[in-house]
N, C-alpha and C. Protein backbone atom coordinates (compact mmCIF):
# COMPACT_ATOMS: atom_id res chain seq x y z
N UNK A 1 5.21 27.99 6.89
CA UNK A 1 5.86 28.61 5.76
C UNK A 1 5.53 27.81 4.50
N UNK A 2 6.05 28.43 3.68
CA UNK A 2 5.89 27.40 2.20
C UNK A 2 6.93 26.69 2.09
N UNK A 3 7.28 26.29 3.09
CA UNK A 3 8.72 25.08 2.69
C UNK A 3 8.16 24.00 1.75
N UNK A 4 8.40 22.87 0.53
CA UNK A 4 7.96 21.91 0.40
C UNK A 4 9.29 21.04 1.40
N UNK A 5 8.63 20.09 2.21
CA UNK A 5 9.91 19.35 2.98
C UNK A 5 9.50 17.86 2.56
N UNK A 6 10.43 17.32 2.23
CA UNK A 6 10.75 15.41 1.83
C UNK A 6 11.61 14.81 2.79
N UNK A 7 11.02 14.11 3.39
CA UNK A 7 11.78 12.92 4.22
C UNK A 7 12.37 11.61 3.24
N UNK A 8 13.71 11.37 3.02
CA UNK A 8 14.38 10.24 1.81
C UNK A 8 14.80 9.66 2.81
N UNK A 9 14.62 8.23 2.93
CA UNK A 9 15.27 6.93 3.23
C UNK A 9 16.01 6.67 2.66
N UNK A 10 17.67 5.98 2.62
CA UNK A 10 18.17 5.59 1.82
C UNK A 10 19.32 4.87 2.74
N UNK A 11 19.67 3.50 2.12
CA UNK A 11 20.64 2.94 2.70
C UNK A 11 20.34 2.33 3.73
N UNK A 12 20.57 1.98 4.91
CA UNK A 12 20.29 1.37 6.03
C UNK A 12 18.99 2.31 6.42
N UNK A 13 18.64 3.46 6.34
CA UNK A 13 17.74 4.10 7.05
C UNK A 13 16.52 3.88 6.13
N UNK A 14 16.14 2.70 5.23
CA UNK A 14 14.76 1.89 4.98
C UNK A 14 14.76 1.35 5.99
N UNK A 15 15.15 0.33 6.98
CA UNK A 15 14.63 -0.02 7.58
C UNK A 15 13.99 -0.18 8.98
N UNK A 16 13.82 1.29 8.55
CA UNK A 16 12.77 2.24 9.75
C UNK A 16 11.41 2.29 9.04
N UNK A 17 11.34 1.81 7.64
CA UNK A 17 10.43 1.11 6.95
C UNK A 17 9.12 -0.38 7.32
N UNK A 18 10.57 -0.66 8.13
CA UNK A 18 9.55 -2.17 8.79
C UNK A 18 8.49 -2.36 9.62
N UNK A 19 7.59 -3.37 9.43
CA UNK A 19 7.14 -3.61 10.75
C UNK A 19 8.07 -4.59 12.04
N UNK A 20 8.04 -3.55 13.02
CA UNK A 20 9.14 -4.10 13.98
C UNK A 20 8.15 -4.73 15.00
N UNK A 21 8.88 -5.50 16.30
CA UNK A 21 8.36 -5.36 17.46
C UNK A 21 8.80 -4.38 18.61
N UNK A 22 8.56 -3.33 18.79
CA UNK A 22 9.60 -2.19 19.56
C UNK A 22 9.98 -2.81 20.94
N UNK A 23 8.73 -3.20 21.59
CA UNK A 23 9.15 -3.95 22.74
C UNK A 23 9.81 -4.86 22.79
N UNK A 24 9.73 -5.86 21.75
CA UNK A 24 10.67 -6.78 22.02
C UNK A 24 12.33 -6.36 22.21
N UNK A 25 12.95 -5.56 21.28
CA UNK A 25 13.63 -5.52 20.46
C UNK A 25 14.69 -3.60 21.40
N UNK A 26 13.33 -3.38 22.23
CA UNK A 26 13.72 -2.00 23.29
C UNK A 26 14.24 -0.82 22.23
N UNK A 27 13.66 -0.58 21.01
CA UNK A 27 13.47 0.27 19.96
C UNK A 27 13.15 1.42 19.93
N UNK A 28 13.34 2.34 19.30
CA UNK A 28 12.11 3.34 18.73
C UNK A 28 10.66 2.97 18.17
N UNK A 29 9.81 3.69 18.17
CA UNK A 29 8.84 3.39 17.46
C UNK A 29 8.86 4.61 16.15
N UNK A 30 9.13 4.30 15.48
CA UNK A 30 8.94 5.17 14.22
C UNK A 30 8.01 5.22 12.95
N UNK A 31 6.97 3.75 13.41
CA UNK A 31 6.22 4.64 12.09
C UNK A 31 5.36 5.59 12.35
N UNK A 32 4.83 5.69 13.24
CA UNK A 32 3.47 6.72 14.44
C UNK A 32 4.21 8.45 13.42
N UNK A 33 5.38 8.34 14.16
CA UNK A 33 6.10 9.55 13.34
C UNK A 33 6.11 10.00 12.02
N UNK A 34 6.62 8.93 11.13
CA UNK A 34 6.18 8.61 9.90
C UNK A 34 4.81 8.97 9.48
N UNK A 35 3.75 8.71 9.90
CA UNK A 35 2.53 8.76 9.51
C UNK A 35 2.19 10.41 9.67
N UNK A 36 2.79 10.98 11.15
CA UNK A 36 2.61 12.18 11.30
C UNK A 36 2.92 13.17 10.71
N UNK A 37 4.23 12.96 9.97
CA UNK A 37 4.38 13.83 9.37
C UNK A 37 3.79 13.73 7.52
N UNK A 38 3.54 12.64 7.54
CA UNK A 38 2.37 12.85 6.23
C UNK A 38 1.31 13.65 5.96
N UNK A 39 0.47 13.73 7.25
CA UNK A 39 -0.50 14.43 7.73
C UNK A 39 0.05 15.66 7.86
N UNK A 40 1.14 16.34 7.85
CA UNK A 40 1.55 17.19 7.87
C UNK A 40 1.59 17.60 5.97
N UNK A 41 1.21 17.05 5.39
CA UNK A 41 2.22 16.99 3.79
C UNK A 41 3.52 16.53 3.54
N UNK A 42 4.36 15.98 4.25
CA UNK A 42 6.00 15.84 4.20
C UNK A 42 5.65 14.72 3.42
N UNK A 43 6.45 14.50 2.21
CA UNK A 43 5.92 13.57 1.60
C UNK A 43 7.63 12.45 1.47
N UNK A 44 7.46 10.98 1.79
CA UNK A 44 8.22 10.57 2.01
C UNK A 44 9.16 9.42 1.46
N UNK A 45 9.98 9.43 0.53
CA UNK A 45 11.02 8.70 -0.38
C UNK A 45 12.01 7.70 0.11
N UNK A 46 11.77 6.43 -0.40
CA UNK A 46 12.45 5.77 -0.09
C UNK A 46 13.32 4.74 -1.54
N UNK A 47 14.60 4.97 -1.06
CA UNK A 47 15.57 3.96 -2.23
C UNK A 47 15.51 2.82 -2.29
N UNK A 48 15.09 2.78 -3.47
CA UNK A 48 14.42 1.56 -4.29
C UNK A 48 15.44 0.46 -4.10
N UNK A 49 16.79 0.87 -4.47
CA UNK A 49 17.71 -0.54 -4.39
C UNK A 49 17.94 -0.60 -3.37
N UNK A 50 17.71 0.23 -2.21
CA UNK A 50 18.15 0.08 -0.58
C UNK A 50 16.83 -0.85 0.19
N UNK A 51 15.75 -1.05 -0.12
CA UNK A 51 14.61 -2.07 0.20
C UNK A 51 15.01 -3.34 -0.95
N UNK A 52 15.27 -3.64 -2.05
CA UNK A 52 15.45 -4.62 -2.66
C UNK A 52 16.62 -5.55 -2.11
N UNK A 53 17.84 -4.72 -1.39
CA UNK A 53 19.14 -4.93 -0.66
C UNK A 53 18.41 -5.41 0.43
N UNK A 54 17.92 -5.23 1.11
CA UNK A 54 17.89 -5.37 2.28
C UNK A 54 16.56 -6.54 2.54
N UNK A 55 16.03 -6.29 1.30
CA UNK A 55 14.65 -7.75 1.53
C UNK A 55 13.43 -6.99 2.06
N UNK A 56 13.08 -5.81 1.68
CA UNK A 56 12.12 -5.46 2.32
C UNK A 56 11.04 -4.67 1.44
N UNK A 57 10.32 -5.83 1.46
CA UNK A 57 9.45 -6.11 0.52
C UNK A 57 7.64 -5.08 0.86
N UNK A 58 7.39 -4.66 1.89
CA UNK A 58 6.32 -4.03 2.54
C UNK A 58 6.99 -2.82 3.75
N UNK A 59 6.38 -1.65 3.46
CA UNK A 59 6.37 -0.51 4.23
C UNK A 59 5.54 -0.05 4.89
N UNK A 60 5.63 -0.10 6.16
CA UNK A 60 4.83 -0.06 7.30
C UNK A 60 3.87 1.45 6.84
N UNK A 61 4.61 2.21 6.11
CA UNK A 61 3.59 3.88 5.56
C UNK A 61 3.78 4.05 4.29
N UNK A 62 2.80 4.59 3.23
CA UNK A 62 3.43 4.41 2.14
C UNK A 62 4.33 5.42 1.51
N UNK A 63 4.97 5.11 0.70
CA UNK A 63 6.17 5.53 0.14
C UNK A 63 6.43 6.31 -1.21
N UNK A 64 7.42 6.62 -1.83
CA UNK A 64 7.53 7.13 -3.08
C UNK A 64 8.82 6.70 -3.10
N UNK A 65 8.95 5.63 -4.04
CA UNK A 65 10.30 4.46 -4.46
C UNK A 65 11.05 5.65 -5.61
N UNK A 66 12.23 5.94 -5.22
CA UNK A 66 13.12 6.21 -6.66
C UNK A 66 14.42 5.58 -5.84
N UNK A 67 15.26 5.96 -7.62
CA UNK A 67 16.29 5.21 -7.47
C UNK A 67 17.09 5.85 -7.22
N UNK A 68 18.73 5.60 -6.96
CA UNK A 68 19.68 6.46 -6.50
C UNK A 68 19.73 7.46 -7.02
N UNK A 69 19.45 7.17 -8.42
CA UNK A 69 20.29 8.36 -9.13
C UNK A 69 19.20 9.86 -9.22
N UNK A 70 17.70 9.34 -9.15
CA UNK A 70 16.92 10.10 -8.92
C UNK A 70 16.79 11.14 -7.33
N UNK A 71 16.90 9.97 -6.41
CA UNK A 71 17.31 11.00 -5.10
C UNK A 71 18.27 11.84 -5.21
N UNK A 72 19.70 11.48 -5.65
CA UNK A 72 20.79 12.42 -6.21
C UNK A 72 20.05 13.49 -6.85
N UNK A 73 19.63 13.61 -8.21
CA UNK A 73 19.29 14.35 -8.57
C UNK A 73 18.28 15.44 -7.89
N UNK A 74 17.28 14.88 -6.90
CA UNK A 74 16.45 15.25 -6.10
C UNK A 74 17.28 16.30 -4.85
N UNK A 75 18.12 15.79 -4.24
CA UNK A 75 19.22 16.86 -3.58
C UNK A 75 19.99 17.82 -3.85
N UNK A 76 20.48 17.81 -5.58
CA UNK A 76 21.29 18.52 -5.83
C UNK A 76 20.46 19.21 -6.12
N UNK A 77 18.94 19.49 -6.60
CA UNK A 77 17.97 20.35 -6.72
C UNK A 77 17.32 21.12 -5.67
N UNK A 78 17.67 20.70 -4.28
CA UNK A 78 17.29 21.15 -3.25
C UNK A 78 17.98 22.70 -2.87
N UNK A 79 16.84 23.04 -2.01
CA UNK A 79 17.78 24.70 -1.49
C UNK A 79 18.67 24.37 -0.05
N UNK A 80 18.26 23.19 0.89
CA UNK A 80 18.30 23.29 2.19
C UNK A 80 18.58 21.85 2.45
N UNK A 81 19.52 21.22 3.13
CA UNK A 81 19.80 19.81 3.04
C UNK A 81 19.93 19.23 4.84
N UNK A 82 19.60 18.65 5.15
CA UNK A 82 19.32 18.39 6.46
C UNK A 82 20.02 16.58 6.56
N UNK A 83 21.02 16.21 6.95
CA UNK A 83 21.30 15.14 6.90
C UNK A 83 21.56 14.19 8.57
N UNK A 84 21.20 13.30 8.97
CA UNK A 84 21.02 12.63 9.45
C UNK A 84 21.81 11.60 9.29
């Protein structure tokens, strides 16, 4: 379909951002996913003060940094809200 769809990180859910060890740690692996759905077009946002909070300085896929108030604005513009 012509959906445009955005995947937003925000809050604790940057740091599905990291490089992890999955095995160690008996994890998900989530960036494989991440990547996949790029390749798809899903293009993917992550909160800027929620990686600065948290110390996380490098993203395992790359990103599109805004700030709260911009994701806000980014949702309330949305047709279809999918929350997690």
């Amino acid at each position: 379909m012509n959906n445009k769809i955005r995947l937003v990180l925000a809050d604790e859910g940057v740091y599905n951002l990291q490089a992890v060890n999955h095995e160690k740690i008996k994890g998900p692996e989530v960036t494989r996913h991440l990547l996949t759905l790029q390749e798809f077009g899903c293009e993917i946002i992550a909160e800027q003060e929620a990686l600065e909070a948290n110390g996380i300085k490098e993203c395992t896929v790359p990103v599109c940094l805004k700030s709260k108030q911009e994701i806000a604005q980014l949702l309330a513009e949305s047709n279809y809200i999918i929350g997690i």
